[in-house]
Protein backbone atom coordinates (compact mmCIF):
# COMPACT_ATOMS: atom_id res chain seq x y z
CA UNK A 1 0.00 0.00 0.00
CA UNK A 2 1.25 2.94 -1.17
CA UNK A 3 0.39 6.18 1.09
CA UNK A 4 0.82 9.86 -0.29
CA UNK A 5 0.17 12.88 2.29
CA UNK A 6 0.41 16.51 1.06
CA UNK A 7 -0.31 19.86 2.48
CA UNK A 8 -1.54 22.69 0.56
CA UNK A 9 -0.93 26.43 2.29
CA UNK A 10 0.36 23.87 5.41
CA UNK A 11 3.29 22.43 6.34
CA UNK A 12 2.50 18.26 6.96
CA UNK A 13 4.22 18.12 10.19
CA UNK A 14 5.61 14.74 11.56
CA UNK A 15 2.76 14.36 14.60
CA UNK A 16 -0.01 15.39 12.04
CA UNK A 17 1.58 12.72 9.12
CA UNK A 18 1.40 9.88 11.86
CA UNK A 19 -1.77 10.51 13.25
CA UNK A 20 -3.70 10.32 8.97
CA UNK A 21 -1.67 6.81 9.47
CA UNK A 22 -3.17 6.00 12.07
CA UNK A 23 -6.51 6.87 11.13
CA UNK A 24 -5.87 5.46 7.77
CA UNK A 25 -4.68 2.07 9.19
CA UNK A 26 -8.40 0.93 10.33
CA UNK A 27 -9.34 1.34 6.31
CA UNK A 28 -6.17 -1.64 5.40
CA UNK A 29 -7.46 -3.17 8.17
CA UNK A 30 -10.71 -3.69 7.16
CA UNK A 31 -9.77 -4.44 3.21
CA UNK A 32 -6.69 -5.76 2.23
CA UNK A 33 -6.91 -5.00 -1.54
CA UNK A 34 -6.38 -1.03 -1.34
CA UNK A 35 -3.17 -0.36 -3.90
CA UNK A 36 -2.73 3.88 -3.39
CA UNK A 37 -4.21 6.18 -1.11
CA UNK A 38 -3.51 9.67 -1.65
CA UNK A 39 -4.28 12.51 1.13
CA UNK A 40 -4.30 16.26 0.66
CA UNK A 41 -4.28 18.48 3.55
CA UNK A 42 -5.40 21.90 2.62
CA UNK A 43 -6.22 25.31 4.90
CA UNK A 44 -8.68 27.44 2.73
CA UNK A 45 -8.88 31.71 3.57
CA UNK A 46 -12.20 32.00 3.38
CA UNK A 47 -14.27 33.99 5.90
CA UNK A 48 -15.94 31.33 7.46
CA UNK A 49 -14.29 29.88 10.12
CA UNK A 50 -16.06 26.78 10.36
CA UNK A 51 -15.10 25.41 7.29
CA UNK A 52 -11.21 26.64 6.35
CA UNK A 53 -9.75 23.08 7.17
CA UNK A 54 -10.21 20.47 4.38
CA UNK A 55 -9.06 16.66 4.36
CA UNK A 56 -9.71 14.74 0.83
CA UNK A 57 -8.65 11.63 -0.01
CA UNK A 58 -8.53 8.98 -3.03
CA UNK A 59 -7.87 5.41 -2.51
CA UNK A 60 -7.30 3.13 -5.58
CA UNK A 61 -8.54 -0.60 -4.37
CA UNK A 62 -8.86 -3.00 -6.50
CA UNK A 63 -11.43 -2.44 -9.42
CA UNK A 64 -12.75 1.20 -8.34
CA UNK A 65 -12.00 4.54 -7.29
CA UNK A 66 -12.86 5.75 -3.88
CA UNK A 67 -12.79 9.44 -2.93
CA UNK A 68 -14.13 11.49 0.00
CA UNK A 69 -13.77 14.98 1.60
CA UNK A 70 -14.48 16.33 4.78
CA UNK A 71 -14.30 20.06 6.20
CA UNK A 72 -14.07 21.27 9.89
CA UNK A 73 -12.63 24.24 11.64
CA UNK A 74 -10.19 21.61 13.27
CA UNK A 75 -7.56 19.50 10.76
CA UNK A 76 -7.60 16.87 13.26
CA UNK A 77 -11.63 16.42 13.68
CA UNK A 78 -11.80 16.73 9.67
CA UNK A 79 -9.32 13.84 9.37
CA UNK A 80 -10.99 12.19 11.87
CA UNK A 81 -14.43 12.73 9.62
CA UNK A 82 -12.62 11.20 6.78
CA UNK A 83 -11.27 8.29 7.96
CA UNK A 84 -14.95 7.76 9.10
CA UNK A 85 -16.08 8.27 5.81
CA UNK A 86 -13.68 6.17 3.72
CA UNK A 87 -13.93 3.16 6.14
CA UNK A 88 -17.85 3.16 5.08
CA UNK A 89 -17.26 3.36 1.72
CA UNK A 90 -14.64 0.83 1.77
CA UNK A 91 -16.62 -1.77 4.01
CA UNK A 92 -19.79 -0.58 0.90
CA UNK A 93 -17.35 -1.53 -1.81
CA UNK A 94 -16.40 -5.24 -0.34
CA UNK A 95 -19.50 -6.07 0.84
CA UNK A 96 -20.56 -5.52 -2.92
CA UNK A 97 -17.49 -7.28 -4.01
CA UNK A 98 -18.72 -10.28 -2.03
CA UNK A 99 -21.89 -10.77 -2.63
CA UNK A 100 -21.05 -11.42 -6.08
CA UNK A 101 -19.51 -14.87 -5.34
CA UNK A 102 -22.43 -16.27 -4.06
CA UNK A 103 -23.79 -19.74 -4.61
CA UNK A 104 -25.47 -20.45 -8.36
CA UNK A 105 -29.66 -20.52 -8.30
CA UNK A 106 -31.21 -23.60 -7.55
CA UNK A 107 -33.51 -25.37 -10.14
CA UNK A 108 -36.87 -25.99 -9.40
CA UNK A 109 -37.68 -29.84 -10.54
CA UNK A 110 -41.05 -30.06 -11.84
């Protein structure tokens, strides 16, 4: 597993790098296929305070795309938000996987 973590208009300090691993560790954890994951740390100036902290991320697994966002006046809470987010999309994407491997129809005999 490949994992990418970029700031923009921030600096992607050691402490904050190891605690998006740490969050991002439960996501691996729960699916084993995920190739990439790429996170982008970005601090918007825009007026409303609420809102200027922004967490996306993209995770190549196999056979699909996944991406999510998440924005919060704390980095911290909106990685937290993401991580959320991801690991419900990823648990969506191999229950789906799954169910496709299920046993053939059974033939009524008349």
């Amino acid at each position: 597993m490949n994992l990418t973590i970029s700031g923009h208009h921030l600096e992607v300090t050691p402490a904050l790098r190891s605690y998006v691993t740490a969050k991002l560790e439960r996501i691996s954890r729960h699916f084993d296929q995920v190739v990439d994951i790429r996170v982008l740390l970005t601090v918007d100036k825009i007026k409303d305070k609420d809102h200027r902290q922004k967490a996306e991320c993209n995770i190549h697994v196999k056979g699909r795309d996944i991406y999510a966002e998440s924005t919060h006046a704390d980095l911290y809470a909106a990685v937290d938000e993401l991580a959320d987010k991801l690991d419900r999309q990823v648990l969506r994407h191999k229950d789906k996987a799954q169910e496709h491997h299920h046993l053939p129809l059974k033939r009524e005999v008349v």
